[in-house]
N, C-alpha and C. Protein backbone atom coordinates (compact mmCIF):
# COMPACT_ATOMS: atom_id res chain seq x y z
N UNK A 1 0.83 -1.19 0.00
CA UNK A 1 0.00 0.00 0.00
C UNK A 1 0.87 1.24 0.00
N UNK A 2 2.02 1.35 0.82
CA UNK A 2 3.23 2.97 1.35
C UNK A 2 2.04 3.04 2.08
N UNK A 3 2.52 4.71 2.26
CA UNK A 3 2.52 5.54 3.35
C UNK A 3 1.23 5.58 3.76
N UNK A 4 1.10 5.39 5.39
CA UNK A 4 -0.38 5.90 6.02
C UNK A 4 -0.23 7.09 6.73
N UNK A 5 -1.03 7.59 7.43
CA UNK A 5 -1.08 9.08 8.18
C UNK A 5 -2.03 8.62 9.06
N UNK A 6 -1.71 8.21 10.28
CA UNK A 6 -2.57 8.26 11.34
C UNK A 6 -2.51 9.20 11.99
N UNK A 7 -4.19 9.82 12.82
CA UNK A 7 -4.63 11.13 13.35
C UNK A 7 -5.19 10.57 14.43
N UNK A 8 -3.57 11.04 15.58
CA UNK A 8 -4.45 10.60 17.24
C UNK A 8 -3.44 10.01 17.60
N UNK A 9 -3.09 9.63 18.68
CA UNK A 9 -2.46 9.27 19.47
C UNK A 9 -2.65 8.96 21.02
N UNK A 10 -3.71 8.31 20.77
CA UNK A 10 -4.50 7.72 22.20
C UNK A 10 -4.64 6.25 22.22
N UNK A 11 -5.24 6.04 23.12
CA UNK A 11 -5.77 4.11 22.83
C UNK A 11 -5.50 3.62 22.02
N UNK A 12 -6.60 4.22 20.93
CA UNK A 12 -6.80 3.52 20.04
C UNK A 12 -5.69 3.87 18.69
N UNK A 13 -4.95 5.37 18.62
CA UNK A 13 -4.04 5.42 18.16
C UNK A 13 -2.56 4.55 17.89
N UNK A 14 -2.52 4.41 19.65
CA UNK A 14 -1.48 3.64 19.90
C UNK A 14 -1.67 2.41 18.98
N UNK A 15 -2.73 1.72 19.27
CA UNK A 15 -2.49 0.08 18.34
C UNK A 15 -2.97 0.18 17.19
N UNK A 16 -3.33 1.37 16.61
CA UNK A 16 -3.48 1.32 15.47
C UNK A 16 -2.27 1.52 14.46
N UNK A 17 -0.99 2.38 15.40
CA UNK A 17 0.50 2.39 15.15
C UNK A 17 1.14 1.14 15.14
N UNK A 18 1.04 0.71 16.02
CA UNK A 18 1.31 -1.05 16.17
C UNK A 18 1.74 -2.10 15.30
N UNK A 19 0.05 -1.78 15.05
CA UNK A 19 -0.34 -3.23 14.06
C UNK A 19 0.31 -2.45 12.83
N UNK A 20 -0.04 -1.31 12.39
CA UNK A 20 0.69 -0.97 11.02
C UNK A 20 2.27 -0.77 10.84
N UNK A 21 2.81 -0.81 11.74
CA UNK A 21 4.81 -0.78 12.09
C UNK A 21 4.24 -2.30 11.98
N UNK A 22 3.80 -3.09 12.28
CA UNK A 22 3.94 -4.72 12.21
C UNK A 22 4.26 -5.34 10.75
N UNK A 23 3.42 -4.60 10.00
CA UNK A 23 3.64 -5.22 8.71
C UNK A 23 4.42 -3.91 7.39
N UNK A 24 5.65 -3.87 7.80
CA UNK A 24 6.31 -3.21 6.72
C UNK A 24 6.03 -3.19 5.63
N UNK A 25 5.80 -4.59 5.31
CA UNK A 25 5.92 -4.59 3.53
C UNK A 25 4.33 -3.53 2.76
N UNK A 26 3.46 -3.61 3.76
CA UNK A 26 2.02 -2.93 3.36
C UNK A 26 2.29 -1.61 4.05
N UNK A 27 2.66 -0.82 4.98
CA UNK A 27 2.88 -0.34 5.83
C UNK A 27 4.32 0.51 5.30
N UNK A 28 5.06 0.82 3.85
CA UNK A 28 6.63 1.26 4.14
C UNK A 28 6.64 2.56 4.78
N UNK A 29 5.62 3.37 5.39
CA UNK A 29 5.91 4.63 5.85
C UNK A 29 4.77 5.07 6.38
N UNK A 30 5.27 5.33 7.44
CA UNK A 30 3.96 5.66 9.00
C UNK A 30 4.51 7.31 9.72
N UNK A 31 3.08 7.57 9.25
CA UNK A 31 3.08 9.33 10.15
C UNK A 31 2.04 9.38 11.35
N UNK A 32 2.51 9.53 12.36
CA UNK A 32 1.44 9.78 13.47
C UNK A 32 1.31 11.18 13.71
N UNK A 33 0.58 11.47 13.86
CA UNK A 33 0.18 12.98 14.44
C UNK A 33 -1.19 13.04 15.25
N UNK A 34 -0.60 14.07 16.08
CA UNK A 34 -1.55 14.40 17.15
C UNK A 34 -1.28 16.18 17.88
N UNK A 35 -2.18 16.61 18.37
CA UNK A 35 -1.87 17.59 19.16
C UNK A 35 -1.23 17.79 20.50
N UNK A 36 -0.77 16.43 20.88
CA UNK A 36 0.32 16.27 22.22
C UNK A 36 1.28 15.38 21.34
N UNK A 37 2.26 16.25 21.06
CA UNK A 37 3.47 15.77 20.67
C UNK A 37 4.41 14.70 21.12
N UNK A 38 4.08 14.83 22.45
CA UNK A 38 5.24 13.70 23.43
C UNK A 38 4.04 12.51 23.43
N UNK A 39 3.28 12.61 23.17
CA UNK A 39 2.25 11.47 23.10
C UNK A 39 2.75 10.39 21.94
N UNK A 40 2.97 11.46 21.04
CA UNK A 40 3.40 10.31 19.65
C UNK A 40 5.02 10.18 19.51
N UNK A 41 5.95 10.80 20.51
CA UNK A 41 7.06 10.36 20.66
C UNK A 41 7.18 9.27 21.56
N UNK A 42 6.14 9.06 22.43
CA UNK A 42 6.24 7.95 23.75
C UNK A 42 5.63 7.28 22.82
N UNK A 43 5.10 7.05 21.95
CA UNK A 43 4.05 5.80 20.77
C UNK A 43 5.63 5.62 20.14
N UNK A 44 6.13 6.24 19.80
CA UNK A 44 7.18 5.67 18.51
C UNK A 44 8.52 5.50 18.76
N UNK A 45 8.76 5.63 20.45
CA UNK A 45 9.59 4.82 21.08
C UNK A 45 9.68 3.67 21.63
N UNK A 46 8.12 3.45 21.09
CA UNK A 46 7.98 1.68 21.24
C UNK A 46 7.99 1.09 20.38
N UNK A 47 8.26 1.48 19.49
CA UNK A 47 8.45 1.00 17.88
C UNK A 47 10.14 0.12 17.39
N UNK A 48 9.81 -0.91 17.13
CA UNK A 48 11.10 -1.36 16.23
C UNK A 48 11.55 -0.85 14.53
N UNK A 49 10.84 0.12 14.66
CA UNK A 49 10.74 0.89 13.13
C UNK A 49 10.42 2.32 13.13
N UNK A 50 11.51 3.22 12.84
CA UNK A 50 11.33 4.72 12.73
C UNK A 50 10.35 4.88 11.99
N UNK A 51 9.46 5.86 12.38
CA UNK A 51 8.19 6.40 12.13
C UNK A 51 8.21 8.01 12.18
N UNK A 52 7.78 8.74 11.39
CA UNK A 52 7.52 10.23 11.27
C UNK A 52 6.57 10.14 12.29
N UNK A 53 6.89 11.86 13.56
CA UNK A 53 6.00 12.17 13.92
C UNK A 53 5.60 13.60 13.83
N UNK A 54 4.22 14.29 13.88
CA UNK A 54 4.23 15.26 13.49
C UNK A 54 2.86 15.81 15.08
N UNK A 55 3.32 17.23 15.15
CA UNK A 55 2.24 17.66 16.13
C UNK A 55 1.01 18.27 15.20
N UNK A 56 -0.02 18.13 15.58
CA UNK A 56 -1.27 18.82 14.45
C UNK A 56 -2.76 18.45 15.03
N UNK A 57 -3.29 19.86 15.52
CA UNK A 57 -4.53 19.81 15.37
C UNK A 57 -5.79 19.81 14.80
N UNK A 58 -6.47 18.53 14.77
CA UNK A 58 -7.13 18.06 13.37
C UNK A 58 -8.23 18.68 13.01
N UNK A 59 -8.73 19.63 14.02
CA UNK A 59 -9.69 20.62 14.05
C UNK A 59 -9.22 21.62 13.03
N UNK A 60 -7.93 22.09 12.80
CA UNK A 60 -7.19 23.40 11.78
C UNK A 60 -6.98 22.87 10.80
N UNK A 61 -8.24 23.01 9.59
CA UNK A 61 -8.32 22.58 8.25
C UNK A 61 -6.78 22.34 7.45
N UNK A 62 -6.80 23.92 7.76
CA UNK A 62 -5.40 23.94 7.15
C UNK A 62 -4.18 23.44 7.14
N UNK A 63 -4.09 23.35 8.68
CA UNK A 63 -2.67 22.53 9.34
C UNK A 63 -3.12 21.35 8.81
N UNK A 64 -4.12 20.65 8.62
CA UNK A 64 -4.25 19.64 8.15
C UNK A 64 -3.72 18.91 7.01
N UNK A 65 -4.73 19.81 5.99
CA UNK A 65 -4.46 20.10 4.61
C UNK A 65 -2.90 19.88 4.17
N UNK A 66 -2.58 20.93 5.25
CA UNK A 66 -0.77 20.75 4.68
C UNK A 66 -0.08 19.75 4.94
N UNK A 67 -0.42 19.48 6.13
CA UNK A 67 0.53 17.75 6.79
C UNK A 67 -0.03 16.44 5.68
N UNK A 68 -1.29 16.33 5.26
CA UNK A 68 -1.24 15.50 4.00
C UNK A 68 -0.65 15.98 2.91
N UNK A 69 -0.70 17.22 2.68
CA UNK A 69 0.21 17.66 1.07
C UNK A 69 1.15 17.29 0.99
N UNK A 70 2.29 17.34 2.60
CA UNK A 70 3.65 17.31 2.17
C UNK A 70 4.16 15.71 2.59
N UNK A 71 3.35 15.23 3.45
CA UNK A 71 3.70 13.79 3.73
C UNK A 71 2.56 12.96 2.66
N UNK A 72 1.75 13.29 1.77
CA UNK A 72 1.19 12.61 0.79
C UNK A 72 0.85 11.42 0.83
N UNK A 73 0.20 10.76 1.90
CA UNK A 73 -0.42 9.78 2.56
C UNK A 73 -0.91 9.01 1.16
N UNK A 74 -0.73 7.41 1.15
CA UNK A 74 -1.66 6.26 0.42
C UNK A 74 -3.09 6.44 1.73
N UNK A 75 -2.91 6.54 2.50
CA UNK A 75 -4.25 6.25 3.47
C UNK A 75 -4.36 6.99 4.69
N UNK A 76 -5.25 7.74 4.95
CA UNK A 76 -5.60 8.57 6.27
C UNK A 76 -6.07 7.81 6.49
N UNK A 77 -5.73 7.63 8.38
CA UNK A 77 -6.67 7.05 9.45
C UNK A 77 -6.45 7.77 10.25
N UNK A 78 -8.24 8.37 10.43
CA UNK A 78 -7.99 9.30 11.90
C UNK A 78 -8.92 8.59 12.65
N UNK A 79 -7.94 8.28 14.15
CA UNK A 79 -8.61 8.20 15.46
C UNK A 79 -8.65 9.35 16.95
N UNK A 80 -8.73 10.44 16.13
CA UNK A 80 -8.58 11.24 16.77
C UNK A 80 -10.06 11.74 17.39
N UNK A 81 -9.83 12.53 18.57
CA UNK A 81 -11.45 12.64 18.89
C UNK A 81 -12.41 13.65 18.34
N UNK A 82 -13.64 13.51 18.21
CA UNK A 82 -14.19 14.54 17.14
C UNK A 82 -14.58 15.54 18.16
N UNK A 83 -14.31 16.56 17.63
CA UNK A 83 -14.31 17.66 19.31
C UNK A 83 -15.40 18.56 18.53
């Protein structure tokens, strides 16, 4: 598949990082982002596979907008909370 862009870094973030660092070959490039930054550095220091992390609140269209433009995601998954 490449690159996903997961949105969140909670619970359900966390294993949704997981399982997708699990399978490289579908999986070659993983972005987490969230609006607590050390959230997705404590997620991707549990990782056996460097992972992009990015801070971004998914509420700011724009900040949005741009973090997919320039990391150009095969697949958004947001588990982020709908506020």
């Amino acid at each position: 598949m490449g690159k996903v862009l997961i949105i969140g870094a909670g619970g359900v973030g966390s294993v949704v990082v997981h399982k997708c660092a699990q399978v490289p070959e579908v999986f070659s490039e993983i972005c987490l982002a969230s609006r607590t930054l050390s959230k997705c550095e404590k997620i991707a220091n549990q990782l056996s596979r460097k992972i992009r992390i990015e801070k971004l609140d998914a509420d700011n269209v724009k900040e949005t907008v741009n973090l997919i433009k320039d990391f150009n995601p095969d697949l958004v998954i947001n588990v982020a909370l709908p506020y």
